[in-house]
C-alpha atoms as a PDB file:
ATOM      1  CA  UNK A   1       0.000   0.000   0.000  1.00  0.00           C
ATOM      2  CA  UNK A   2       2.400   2.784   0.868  1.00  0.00           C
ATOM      3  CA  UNK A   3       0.569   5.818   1.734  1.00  0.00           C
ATOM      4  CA  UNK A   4       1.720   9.009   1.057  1.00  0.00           C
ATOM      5  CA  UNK A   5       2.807  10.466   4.760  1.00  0.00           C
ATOM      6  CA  UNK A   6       1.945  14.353   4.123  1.00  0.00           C
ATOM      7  CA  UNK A   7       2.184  15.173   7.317  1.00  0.00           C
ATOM      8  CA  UNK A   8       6.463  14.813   6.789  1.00  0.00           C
ATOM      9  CA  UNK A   9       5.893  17.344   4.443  1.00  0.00           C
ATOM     10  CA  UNK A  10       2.869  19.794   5.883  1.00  0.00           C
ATOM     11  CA  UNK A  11       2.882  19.809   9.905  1.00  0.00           C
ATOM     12  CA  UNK A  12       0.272  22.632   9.618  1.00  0.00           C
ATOM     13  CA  UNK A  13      -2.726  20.439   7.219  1.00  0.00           C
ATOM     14  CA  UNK A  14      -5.281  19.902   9.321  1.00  0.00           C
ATOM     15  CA  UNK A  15      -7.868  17.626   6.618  1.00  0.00           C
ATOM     16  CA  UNK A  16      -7.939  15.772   4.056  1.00  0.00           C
ATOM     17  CA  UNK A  17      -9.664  14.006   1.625  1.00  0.00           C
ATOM     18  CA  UNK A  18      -8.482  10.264   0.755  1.00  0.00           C
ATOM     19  CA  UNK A  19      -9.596   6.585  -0.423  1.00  0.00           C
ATOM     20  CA  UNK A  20      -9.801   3.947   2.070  1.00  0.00           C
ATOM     21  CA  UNK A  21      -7.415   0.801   0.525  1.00  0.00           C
ATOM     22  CA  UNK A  22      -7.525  -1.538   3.355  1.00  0.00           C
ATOM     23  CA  UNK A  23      -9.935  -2.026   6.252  1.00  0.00           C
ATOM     24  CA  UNK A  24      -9.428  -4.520   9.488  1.00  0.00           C
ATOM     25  CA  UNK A  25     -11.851  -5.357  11.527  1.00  0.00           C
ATOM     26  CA  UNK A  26     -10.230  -5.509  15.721  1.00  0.00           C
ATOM     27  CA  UNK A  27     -13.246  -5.740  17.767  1.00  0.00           C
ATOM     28  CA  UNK A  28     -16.809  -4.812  18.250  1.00  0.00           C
ATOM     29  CA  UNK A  29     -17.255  -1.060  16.621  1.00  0.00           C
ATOM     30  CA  UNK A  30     -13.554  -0.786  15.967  1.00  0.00           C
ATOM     31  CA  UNK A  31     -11.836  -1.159  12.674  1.00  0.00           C
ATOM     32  CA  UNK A  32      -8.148   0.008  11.077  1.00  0.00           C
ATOM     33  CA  UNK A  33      -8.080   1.978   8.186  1.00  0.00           C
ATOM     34  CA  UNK A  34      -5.450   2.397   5.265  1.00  0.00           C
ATOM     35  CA  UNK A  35      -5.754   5.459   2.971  1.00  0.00           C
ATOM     36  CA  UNK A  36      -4.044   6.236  -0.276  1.00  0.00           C
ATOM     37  CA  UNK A  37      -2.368   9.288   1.571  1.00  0.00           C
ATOM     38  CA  UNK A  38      -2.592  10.819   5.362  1.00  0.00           C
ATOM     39  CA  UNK A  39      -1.866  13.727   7.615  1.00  0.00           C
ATOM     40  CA  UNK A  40      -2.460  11.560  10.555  1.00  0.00           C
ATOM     41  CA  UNK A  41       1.001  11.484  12.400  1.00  0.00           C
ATOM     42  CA  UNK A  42       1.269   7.568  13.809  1.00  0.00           C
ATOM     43  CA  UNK A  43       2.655   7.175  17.763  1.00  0.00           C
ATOM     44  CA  UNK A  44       6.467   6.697  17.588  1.00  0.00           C
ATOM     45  CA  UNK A  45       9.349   8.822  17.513  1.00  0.00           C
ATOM     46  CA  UNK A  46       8.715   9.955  20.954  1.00  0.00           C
ATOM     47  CA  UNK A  47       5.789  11.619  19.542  1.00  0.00           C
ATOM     48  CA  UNK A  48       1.790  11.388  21.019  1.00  0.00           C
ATOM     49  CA  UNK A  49      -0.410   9.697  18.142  1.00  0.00           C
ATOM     50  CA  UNK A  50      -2.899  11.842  16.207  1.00  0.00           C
ATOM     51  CA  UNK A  51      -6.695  11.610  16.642  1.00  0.00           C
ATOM     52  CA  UNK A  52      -9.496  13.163  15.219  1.00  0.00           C
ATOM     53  CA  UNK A  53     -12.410  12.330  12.377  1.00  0.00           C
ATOM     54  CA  UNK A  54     -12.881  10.616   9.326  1.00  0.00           C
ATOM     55  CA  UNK A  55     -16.312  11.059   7.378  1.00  0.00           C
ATOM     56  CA  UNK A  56     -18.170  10.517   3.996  1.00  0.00           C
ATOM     57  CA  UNK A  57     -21.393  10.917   2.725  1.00  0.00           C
ATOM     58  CA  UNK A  58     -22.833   7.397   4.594  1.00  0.00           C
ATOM     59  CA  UNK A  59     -20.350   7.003   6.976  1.00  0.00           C
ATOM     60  CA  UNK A  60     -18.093   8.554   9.901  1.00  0.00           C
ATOM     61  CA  UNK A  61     -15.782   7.431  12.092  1.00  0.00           C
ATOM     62  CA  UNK A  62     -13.564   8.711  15.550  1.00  0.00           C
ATOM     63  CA  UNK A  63      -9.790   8.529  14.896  1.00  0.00           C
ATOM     64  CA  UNK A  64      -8.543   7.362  18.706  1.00  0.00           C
ATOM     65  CA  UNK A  65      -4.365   5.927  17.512  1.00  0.00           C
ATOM     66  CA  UNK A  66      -2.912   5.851  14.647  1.00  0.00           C
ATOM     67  CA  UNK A  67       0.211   3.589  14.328  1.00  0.00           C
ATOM     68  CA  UNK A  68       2.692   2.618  11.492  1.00  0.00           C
ATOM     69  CA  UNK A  69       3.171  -1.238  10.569  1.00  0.00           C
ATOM     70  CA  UNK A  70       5.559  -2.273   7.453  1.00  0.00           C
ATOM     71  CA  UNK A  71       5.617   2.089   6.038  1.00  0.00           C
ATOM     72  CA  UNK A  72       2.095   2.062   6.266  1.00  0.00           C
ATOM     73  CA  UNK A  73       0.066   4.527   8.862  1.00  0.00           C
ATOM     74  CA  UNK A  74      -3.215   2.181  10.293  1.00  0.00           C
ATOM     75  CA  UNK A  75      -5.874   4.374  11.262  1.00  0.00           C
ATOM     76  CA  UNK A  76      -7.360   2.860  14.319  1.00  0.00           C
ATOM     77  CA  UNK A  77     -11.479   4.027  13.970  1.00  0.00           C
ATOM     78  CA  UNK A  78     -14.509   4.158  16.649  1.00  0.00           C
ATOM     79  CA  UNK A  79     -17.575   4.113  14.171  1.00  0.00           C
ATOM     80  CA  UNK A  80     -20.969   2.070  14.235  1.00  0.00           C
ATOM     81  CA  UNK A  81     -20.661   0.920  10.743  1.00  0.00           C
ATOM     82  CA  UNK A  82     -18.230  -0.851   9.284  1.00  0.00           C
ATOM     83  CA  UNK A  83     -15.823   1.623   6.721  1.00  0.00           C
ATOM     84  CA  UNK A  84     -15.415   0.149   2.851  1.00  0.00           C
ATOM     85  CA  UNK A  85     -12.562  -0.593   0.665  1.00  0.00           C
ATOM     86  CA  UNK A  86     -12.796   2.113  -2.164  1.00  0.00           C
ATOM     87  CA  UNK A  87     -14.925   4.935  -0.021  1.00  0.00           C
ATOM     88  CA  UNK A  88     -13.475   8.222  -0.544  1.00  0.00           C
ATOM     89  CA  UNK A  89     -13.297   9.851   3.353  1.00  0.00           C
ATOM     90  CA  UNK A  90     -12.400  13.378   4.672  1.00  0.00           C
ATOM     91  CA  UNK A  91     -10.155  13.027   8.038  1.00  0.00           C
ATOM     92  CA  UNK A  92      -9.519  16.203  10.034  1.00  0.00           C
ATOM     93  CA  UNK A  93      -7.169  16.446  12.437  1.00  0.00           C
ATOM     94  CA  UNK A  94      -7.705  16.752  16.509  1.00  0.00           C
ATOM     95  CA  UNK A  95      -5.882  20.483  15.723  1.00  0.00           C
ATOM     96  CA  UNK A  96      -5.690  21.528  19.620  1.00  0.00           C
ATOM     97  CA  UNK A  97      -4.179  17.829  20.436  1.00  0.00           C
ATOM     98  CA  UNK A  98      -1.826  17.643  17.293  1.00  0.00           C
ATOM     99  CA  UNK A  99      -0.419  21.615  17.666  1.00  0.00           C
ATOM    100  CA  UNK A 100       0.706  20.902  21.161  1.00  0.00           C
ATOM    101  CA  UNK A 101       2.206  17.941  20.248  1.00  0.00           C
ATOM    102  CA  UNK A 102       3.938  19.999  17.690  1.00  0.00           C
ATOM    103  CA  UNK A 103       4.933  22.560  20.062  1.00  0.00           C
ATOM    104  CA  UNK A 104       6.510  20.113  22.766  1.00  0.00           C
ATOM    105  CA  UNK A 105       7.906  18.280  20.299  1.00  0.00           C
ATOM    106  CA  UNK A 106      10.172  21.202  18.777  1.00  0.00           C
ATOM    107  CA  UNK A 107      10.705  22.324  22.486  1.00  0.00           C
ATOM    108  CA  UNK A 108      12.793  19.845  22.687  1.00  0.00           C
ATOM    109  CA  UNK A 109      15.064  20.189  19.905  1.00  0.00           C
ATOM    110  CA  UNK A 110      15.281  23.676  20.638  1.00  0.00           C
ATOM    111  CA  UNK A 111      16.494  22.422  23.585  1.00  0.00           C
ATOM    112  CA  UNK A 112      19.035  20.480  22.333  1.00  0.00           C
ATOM    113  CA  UNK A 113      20.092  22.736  19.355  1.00  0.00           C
ATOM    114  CA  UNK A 114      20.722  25.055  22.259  1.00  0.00           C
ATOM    115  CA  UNK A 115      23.034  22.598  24.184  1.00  0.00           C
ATOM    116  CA  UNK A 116      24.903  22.310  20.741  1.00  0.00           C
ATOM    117  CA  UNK A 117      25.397  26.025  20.785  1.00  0.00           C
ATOM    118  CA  UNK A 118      26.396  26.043  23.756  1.00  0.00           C
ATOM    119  CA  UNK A 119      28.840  23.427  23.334  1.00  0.00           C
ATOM    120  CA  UNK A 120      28.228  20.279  24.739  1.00  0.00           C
ATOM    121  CA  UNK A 121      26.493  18.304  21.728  1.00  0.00           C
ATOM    122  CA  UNK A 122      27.590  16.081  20.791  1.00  0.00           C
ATOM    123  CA  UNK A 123      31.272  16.034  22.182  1.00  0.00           C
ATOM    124  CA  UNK A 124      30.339  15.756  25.881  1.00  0.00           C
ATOM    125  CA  UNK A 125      25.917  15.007  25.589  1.00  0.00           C
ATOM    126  CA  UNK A 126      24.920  12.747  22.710  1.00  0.00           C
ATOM    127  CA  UNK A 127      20.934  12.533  23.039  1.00  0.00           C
ATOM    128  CA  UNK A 128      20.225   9.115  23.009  1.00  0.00           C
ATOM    129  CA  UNK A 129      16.228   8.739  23.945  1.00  0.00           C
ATOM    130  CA  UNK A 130      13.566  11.385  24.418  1.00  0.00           C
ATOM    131  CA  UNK A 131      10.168  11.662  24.751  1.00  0.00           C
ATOM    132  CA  UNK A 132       7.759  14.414  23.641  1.00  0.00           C
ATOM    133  CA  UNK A 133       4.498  14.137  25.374  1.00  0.00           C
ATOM    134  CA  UNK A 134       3.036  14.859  28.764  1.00  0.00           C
ATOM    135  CA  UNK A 135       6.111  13.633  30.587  1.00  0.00           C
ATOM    136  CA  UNK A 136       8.524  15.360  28.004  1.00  0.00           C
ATOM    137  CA  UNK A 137      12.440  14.009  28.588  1.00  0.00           C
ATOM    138  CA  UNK A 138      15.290  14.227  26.641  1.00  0.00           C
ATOM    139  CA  UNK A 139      18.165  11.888  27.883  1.00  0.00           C
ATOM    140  CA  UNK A 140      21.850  12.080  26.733  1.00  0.00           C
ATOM    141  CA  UNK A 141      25.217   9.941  27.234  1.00  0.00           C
ATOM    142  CA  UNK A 142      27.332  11.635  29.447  1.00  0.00           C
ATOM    143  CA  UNK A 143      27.672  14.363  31.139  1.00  0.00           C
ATOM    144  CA  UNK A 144      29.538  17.870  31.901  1.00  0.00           C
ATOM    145  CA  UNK A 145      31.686  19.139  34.896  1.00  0.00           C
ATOM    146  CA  UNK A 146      29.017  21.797  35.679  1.00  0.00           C
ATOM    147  CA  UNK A 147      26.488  21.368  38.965  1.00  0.00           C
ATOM    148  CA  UNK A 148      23.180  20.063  37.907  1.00  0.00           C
ATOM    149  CA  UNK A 149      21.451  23.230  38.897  1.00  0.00           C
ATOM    150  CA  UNK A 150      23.946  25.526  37.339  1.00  0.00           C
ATOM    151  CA  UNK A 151      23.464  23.536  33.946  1.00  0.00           C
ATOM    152  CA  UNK A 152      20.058  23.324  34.110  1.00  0.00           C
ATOM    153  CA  UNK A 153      19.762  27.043  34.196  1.00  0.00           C
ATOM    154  CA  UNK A 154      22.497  28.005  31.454  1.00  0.00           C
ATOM    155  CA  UNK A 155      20.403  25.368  29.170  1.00  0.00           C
ATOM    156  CA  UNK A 156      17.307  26.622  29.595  1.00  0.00           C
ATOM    157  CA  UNK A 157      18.155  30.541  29.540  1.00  0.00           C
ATOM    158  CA  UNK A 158      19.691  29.286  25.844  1.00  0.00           C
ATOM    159  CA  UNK A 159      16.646  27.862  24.685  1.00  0.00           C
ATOM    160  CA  UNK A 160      14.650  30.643  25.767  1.00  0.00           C
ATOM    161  CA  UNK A 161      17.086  32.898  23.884  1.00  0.00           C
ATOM    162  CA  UNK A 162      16.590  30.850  20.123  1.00  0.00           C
ATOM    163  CA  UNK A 163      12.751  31.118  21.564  1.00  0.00           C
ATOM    164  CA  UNK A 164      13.222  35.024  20.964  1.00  0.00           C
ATOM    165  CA  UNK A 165      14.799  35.018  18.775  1.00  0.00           C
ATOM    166  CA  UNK A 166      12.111  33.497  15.951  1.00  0.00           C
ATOM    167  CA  UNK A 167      14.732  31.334  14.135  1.00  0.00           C
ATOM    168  CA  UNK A 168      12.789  29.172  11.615  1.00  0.00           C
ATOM    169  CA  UNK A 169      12.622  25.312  11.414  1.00  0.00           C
ATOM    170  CA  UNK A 170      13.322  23.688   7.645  1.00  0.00           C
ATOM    171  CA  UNK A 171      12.506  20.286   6.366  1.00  0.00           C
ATOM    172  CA  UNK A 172      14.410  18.284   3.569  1.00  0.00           C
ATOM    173  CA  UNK A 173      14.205  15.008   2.756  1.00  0.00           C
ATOM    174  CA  UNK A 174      17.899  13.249   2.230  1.00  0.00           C
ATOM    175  CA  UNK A 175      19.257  10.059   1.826  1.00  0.00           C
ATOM    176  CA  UNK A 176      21.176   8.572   5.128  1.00  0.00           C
ATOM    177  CA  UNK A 177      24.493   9.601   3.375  1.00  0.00           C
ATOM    178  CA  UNK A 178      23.618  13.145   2.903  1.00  0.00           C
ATOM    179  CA  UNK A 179      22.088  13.276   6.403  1.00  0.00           C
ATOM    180  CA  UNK A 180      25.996  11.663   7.580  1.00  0.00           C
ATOM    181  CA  UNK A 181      27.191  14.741   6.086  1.00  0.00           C
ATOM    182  CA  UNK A 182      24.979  17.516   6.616  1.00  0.00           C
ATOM    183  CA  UNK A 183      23.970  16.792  10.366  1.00  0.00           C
ATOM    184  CA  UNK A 184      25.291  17.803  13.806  1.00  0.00           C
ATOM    185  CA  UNK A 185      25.361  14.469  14.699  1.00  0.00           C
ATOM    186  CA  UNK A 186      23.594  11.135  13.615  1.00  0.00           C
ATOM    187  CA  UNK A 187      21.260   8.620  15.986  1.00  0.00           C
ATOM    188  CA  UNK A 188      22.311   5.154  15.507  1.00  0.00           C
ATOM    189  CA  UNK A 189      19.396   2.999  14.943  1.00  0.00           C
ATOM    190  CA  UNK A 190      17.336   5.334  12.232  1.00  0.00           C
ATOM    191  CA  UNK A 191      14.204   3.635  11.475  1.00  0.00           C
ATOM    192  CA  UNK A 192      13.951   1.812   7.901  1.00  0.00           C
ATOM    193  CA  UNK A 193      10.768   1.842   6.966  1.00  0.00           C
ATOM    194  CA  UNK A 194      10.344   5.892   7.206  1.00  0.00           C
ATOM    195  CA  UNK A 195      11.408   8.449   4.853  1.00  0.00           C
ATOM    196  CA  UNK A 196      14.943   9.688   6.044  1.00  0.00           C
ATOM    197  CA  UNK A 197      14.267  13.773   6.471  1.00  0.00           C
ATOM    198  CA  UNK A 198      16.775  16.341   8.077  1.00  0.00           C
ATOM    199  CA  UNK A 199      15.073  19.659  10.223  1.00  0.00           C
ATOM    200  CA  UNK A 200      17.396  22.780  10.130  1.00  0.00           C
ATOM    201  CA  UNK A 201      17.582  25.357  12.852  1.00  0.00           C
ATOM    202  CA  UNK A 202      18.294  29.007  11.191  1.00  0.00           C
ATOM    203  CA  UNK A 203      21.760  29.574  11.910  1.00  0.00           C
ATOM    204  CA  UNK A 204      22.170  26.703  14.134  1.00  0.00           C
ATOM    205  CA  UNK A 205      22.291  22.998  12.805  1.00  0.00           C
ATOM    206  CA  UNK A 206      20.878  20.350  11.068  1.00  0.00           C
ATOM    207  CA  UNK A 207      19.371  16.835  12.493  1.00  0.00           C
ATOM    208  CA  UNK A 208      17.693  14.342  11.694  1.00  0.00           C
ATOM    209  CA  UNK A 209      13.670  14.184  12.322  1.00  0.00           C
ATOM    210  CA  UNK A 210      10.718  12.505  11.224  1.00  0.00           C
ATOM    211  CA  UNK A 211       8.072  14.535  13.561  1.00  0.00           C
ATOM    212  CA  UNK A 212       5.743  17.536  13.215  1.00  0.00           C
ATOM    213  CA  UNK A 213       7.349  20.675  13.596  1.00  0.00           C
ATOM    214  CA  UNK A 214       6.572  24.116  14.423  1.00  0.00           C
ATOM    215  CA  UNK A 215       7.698  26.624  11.550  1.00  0.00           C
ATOM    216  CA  UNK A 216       9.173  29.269  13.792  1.00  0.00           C
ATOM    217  CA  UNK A 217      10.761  29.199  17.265  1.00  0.00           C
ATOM    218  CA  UNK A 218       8.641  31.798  19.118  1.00  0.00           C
ATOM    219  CA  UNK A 219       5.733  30.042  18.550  1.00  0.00           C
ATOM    220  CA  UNK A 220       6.655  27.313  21.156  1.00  0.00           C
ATOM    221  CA  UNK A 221       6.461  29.784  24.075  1.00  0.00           C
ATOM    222  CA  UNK A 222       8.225  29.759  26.952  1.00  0.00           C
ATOM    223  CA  UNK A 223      10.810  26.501  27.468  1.00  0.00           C
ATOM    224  CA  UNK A 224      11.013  25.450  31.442  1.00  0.00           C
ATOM    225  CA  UNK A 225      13.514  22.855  32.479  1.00  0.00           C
ATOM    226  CA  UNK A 226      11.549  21.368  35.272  1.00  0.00           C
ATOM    227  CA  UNK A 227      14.663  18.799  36.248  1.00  0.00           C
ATOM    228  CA  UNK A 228      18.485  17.843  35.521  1.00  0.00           C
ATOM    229  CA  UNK A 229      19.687  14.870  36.840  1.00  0.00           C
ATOM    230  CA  UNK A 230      23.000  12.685  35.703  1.00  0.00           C
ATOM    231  CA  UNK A 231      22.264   8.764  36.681  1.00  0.00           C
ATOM    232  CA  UNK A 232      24.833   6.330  35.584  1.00  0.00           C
ATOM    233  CA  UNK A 233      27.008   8.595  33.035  1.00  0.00           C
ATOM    234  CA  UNK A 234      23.628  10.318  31.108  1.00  0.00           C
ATOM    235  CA  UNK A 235      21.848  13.700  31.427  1.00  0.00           C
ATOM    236  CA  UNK A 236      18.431  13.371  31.877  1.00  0.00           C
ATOM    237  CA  UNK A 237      16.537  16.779  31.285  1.00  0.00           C
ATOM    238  CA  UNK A 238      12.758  17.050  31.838  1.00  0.00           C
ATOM    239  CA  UNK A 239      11.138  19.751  30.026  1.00  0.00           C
ATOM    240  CA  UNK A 240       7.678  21.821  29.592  1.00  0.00           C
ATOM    241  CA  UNK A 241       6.535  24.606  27.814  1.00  0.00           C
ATOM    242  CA  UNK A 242       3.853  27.244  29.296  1.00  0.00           C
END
């Protein structure tokens, strides 16, 4: 099947109108859904799932997870009717839910564009693992010779200064070589069955993404660093925004 995933290239569509290829029944009232293209962003990545609505002219259905299985996004659907192979559908996005998401979710490589501007990344922090949902983290392999507090403070007066400064976010899709040579640094373990895209901080850096993205820094708001703590060699940073 192979969807086209237009949500790699348009964080900011918010519906859509696509055929249903594929439909699985689960359980009682609950079906997954293929369609020929989506904006519906699956869980992974350290990214919250999308939700929202798909409808046509005899049917409609409630959007509650979408995951990805073999490059394919499956729409998981509440309806009371059964969806059909071939029905053309318009799916709108859960906008509140999937802006947020959006928001914390560039947060946090603000975040850690700022720790490369700062210095330590990826010399003395490599990010290794992160999460960007209500219990936002960003963990990295080792650590500096600065007091936790004193860190946590420098890094998140640095954000907060690429926050004011409006910088804007770019997308680009590249193959893994270019992304070996354009980025700051390169996570091992880059998934396979995903397009391979790079996100650009104005003036900053380049890494490599695969999320929704905010076009502009300011409009993430204020960055808090609620927590710095190094366990076992890694830096674990918890992060908000208000």
């Amino acid at each position: 099947m192979s969807a086209k995933l237009l949500y790699l290239e348009d964080s900011y569509k918010k519906t859509i109108e696509s055929k249903i290829v594929a439909v699985e029944a689960e359980s009682e009232g609950k079906w997954k859904v293929a369609l020929e293209e989506t904006i519906f962003y699956p869980l992974g990545g350290g990214q919250p799932t999308d939700q929202g609505t798909m409808k046509s002219d005899s049917w409609e259905g409630k959007v509650y997870l979408a995951l990805m299985k073999d490059g394919d996004v499956w729409h998981h659907v509440q309806s009371e009717s059964e969806p059909k192979v071939g029905e053309t559908v318009t799916g709108e996005l859960n906008w509140d839910r999937r802006y947020k998401n959006m928001k914390v979710h560039s947060a946090g490589h603000i975040i850690d564009f700022g720790i490369h501007a700062l210095g330590y990344s990826p010399e003395s922090l490599m990010p290794v693992k992160g999460d960007h949902g209500k219990k936002a983290f960003i963990e990295y392999a080792g650590k500096t010779e600065k007091g936790n507090d004193e860190l946590r403070k420098e890094i998140e007066d640095k954000a907060n200064e690429l926050v004011k400064q409006d910088l804007a976010f770019s997308i680009k899709f590249m193959s893994l070589e270019e992304l070996e040579k354009e980025t700051i640094y390169l996570q091992p373990g880059l998934p396979s069955n995903k397009p391979l895209r790079a996100l650009t901080l104005e003036g900053i850096g380049t890494v490599a993404d695969g999320g929704t993205q905010v076009k502009k820094t300011s409009e993430v708001g204020k960055i808090i660093i609620k927590d710095l703590t190094v366990e076992d060699g890694s830096t674990i940073l918890k992060y908000g925004i208000e």
